[in-house]
PDB file of N, CA and C in Angstrom:
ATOM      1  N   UNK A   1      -7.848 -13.132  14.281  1.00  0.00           N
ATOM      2  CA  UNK A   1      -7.727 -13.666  12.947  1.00  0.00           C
ATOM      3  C   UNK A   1      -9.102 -14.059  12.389  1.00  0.00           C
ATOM      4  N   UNK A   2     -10.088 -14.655  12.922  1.00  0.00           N
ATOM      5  CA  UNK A   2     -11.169 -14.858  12.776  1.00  0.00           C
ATOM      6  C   UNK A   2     -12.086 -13.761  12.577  1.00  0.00           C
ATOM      7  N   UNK A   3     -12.098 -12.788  13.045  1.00  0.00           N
ATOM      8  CA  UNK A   3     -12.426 -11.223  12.781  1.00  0.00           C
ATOM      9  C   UNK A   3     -12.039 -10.891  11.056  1.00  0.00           C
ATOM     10  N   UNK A   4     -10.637 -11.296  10.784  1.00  0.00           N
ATOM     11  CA  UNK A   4     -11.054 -10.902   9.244  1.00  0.00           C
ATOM     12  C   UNK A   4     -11.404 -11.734   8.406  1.00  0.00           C
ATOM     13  N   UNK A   5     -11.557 -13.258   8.905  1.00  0.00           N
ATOM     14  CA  UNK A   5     -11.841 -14.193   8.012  1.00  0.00           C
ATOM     15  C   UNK A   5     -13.605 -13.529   7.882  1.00  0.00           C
ATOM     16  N   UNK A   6     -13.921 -13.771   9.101  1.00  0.00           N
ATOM     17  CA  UNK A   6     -15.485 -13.184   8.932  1.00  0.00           C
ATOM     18  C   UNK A   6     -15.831 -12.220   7.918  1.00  0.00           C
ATOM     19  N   UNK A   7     -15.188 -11.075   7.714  1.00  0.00           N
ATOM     20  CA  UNK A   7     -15.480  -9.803   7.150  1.00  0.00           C
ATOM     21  C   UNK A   7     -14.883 -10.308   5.633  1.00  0.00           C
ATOM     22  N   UNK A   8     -13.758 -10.976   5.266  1.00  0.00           N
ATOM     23  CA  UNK A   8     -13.356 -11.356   4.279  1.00  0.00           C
ATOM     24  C   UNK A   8     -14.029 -11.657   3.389  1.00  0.00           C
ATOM     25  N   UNK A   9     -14.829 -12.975   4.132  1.00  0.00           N
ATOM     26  CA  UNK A   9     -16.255 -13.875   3.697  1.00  0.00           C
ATOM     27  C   UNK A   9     -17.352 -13.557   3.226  1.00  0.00           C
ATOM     28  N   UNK A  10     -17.762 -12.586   4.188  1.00  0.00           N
ATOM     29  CA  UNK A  10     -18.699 -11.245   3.869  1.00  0.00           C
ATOM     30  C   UNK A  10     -18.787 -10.516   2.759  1.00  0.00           C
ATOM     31  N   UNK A  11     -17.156 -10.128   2.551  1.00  0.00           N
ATOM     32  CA  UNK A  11     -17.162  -9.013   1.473  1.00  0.00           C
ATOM     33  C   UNK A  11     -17.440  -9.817   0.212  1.00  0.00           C
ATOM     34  N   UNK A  12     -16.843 -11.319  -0.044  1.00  0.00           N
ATOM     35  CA  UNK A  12     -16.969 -11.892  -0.874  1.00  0.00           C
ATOM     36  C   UNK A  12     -18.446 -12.637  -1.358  1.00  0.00           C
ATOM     37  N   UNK A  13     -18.783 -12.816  -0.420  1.00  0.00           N
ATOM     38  CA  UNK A  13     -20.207 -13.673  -0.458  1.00  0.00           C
ATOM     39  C   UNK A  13     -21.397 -12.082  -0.634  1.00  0.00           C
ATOM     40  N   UNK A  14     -21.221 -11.158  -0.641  1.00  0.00           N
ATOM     41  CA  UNK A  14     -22.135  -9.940  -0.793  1.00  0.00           C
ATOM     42  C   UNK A  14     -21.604  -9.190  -2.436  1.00  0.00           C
ATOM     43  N   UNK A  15     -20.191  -9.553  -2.777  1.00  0.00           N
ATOM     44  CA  UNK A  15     -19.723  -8.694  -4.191  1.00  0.00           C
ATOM     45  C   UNK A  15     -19.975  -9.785  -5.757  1.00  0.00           C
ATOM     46  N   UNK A  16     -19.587 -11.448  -4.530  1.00  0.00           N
ATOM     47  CA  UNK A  16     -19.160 -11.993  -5.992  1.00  0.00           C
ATOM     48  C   UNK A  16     -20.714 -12.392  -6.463  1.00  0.00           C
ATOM     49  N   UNK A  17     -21.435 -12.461  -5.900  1.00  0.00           N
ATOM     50  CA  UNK A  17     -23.050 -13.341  -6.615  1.00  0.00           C
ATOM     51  C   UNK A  17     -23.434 -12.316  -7.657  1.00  0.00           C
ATOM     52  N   UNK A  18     -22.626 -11.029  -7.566  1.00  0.00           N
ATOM     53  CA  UNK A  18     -23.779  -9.922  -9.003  1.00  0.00           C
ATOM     54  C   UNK A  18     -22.289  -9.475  -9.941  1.00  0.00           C
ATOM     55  N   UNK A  19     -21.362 -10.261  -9.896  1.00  0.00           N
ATOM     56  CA  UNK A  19     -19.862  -9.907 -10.587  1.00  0.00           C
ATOM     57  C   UNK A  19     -20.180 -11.005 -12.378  1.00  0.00           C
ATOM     58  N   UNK A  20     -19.801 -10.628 -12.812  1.00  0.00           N
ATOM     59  CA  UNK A  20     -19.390 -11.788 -14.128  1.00  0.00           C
ATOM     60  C   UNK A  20     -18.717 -13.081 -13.300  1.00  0.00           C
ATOM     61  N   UNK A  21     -17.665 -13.172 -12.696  1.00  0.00           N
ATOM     62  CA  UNK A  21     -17.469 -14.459 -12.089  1.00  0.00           C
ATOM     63  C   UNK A  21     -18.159 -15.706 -11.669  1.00  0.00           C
ATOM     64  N   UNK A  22     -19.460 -15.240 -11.553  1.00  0.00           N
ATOM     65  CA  UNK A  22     -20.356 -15.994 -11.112  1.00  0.00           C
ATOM     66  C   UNK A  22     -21.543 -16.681 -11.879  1.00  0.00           C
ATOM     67  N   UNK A  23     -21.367 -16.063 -13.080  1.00  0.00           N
ATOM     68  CA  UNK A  23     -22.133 -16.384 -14.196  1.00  0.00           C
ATOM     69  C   UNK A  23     -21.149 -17.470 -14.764  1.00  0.00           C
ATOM     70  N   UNK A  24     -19.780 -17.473 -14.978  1.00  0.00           N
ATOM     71  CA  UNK A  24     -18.593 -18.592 -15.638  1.00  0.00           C
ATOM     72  C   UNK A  24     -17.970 -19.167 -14.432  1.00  0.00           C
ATOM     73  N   UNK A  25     -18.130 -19.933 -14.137  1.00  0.00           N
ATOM     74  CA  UNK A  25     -17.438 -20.277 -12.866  1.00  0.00           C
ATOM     75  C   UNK A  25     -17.966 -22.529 -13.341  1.00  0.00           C
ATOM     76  N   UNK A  26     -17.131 -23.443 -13.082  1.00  0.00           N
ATOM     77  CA  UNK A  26     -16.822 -24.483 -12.738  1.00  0.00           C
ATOM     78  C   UNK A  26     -18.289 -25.380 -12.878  1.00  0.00           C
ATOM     79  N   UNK A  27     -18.987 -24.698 -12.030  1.00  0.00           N
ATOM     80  CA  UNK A  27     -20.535 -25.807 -12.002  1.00  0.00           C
ATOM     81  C   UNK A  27     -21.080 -25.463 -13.064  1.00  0.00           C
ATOM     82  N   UNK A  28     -21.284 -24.088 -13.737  1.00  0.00           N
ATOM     83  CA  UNK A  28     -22.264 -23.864 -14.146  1.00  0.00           C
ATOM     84  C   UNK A  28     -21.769 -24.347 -15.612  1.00  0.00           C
ATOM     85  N   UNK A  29     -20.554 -24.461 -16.038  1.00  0.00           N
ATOM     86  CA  UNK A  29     -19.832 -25.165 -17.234  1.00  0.00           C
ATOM     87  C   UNK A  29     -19.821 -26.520 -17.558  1.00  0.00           C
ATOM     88  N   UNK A  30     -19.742 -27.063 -15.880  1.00  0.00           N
ATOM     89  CA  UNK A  30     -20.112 -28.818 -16.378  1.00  0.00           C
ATOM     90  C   UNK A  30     -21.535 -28.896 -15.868  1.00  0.00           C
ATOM     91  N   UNK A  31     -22.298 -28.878 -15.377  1.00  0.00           N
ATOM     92  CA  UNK A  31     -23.565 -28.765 -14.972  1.00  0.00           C
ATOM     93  C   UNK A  31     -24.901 -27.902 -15.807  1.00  0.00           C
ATOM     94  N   UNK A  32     -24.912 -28.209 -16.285  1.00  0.00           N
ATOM     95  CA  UNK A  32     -26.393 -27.001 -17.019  1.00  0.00           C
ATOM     96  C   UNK A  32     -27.367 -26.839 -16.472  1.00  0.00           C
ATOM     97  N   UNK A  33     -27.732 -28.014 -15.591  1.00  0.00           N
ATOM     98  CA  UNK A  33     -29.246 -27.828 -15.043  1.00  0.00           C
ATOM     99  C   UNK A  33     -28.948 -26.986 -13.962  1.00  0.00           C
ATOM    100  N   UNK A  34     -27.608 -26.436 -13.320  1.00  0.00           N
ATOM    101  CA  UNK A  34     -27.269 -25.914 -12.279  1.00  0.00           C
ATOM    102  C   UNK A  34     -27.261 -24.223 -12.738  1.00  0.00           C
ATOM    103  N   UNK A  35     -27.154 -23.702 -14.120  1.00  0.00           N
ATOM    104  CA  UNK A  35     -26.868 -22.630 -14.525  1.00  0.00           C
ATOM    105  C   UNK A  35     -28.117 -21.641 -14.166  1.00  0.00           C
ATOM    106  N   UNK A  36     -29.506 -22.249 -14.313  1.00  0.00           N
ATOM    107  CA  UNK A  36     -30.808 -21.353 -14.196  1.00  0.00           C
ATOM    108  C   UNK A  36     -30.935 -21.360 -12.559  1.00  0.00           C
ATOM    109  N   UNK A  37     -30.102 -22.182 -11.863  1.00  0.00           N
ATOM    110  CA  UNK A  37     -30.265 -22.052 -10.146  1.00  0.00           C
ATOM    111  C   UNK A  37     -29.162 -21.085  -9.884  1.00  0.00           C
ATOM    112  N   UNK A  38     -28.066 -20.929 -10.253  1.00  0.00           N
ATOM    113  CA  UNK A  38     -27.272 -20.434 -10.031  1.00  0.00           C
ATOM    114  C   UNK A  38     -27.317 -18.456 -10.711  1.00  0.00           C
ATOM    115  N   UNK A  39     -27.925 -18.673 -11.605  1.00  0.00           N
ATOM    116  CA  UNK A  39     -28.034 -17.200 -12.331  1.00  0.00           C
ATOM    117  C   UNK A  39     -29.842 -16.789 -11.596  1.00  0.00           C
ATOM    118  N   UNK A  40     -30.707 -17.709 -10.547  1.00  0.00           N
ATOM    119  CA  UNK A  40     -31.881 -16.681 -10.217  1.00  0.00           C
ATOM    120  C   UNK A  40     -31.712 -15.910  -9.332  1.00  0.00           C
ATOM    121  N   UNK A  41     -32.251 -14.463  -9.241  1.00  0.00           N
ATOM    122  CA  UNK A  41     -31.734 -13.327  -8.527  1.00  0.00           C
ATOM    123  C   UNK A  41     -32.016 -13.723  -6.959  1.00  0.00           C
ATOM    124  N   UNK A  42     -33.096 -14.374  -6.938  1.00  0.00           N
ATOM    125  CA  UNK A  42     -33.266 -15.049  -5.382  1.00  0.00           C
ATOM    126  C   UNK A  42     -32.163 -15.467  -4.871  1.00  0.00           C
ATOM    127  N   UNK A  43     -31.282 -16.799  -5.513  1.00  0.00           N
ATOM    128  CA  UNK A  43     -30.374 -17.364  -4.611  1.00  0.00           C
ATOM    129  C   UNK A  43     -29.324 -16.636  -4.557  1.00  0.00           C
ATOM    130  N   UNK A  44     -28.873 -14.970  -5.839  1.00  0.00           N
ATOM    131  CA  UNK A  44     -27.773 -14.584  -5.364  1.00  0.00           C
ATOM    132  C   UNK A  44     -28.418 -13.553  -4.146  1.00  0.00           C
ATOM    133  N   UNK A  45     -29.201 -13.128  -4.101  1.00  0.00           N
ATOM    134  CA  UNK A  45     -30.043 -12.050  -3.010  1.00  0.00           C
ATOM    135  C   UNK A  45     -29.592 -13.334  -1.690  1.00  0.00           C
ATOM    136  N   UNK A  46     -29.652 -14.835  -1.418  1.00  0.00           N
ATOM    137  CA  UNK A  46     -29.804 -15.286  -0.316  1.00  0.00           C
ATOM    138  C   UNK A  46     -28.230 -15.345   0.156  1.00  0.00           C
ATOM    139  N   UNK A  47     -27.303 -15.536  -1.158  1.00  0.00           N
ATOM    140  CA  UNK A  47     -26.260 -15.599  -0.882  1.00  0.00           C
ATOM    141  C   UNK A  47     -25.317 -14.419  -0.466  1.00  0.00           C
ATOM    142  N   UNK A  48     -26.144 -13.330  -0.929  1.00  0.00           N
ATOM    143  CA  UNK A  48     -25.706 -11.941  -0.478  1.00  0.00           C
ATOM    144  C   UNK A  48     -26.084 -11.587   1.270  1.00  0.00           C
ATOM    145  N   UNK A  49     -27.468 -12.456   1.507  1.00  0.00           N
ATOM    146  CA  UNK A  49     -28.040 -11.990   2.965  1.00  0.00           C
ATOM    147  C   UNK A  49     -26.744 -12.925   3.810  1.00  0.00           C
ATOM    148  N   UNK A  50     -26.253 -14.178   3.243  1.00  0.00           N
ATOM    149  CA  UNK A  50     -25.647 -14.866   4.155  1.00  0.00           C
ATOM    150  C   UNK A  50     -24.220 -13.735   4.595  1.00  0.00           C
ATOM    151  N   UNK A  51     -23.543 -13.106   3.342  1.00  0.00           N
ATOM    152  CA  UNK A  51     -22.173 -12.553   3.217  1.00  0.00           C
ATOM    153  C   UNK A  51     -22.739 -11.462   4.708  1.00  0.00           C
ATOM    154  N   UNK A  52     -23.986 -10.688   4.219  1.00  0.00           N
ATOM    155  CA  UNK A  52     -24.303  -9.513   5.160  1.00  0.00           C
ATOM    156  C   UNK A  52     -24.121  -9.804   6.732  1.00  0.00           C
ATOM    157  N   UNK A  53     -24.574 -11.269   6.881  1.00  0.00           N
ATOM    158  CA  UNK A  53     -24.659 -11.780   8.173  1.00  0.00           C
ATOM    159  C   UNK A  53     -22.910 -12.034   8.660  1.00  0.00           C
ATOM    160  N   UNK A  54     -22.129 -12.570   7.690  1.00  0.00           N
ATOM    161  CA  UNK A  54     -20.923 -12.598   7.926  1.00  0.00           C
ATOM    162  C   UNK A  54     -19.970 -11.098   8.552  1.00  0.00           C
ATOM    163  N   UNK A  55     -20.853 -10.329   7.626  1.00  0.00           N
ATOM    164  CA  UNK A  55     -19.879  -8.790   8.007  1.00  0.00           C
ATOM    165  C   UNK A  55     -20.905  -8.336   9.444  1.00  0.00           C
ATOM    166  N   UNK A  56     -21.496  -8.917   9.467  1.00  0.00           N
ATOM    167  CA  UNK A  56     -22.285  -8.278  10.838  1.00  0.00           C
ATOM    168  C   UNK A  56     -21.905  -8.978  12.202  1.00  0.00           C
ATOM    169  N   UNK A  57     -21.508 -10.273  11.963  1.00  0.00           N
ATOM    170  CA  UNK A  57     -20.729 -11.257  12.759  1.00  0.00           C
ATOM    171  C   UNK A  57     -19.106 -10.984  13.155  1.00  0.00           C
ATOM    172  N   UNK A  58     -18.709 -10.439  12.155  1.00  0.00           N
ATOM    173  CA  UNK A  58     -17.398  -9.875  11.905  1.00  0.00           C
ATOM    174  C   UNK A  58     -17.420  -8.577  13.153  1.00  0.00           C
ATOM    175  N   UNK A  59     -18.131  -7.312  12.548  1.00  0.00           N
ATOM    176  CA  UNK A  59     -17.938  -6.261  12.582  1.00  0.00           C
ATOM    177  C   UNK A  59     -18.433  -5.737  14.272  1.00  0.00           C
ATOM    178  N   UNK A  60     -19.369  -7.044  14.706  1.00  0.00           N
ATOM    179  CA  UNK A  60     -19.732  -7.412  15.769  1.00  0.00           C
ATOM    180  C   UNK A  60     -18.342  -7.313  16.784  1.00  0.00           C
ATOM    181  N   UNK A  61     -18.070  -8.615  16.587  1.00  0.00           N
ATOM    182  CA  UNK A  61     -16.731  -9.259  17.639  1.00  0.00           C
ATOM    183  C   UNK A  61     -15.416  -8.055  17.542  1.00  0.00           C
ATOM    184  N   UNK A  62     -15.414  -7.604  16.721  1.00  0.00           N
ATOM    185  CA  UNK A  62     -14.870  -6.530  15.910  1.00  0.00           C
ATOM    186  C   UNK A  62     -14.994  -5.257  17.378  1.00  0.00           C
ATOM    187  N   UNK A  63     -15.844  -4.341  17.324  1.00  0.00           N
ATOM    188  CA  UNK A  63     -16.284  -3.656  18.298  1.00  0.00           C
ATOM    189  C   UNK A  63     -16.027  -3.997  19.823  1.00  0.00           C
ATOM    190  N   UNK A  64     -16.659  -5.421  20.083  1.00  0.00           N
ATOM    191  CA  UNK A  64     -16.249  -6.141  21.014  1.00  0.00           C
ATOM    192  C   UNK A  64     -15.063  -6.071  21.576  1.00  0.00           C
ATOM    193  N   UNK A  65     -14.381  -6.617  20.897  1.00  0.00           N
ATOM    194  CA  UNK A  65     -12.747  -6.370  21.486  1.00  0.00           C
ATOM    195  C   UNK A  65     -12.562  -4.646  21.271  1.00  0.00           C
ATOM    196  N   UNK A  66     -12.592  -3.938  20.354  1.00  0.00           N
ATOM    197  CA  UNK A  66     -12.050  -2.352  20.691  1.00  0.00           C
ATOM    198  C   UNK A  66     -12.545  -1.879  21.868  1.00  0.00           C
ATOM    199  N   UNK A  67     -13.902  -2.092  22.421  1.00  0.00           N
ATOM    200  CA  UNK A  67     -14.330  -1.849  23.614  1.00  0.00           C
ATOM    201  C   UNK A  67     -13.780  -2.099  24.970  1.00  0.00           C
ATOM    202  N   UNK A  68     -13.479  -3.418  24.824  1.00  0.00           N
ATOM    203  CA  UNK A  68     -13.020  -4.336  25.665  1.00  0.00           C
ATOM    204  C   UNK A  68     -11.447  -3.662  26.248  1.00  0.00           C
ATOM    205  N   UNK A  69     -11.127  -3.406  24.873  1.00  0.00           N
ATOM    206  CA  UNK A  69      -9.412  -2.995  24.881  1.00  0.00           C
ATOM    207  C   UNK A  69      -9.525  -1.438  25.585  1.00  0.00           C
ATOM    208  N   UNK A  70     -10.358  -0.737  25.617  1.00  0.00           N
ATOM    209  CA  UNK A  70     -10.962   0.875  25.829  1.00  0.00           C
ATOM    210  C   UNK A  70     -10.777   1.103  27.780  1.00  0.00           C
ATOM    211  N   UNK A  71     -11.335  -0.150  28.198  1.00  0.00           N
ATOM    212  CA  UNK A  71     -11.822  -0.254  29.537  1.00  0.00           C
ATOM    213  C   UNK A  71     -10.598  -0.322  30.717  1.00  0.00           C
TER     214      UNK A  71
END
């Protein structure tokens, strides 16, 4: 179960930082000073490296067990 939460996380944390969603979303509506942190391409690029690390963590343990199950 943790295998797809990982990859889930991943897919989301790598699609949603460059979607319209992320430009209208909750903080950036009550918060303003949060809108120019939230829209610089850096922090969605860091938030994209974190998702990458998620699907690599995933896709990891992932293999792991098919292997495991192989033997």
């Amino acid at each position: 179960m943790y295998i797809a939460y990982f990859i889930e996380v991943g897919l989301l944390l790598v699609l949603v930082p460059w979607s319209a969603f992320w430009e209208r979303n909750y903080f950036v509506e009550t918060l303003p000073q949060v809108a120019d942190l939230i829209r610089n391409n850096f922090v969605r690029g860091a938030i994209s490296g974190l998702g990458v690390v998620n699907l690599y963590a995933g896709f990891t343990d992932l293999a792991a067990i098919m292997a495991a199950r192989h033997k």
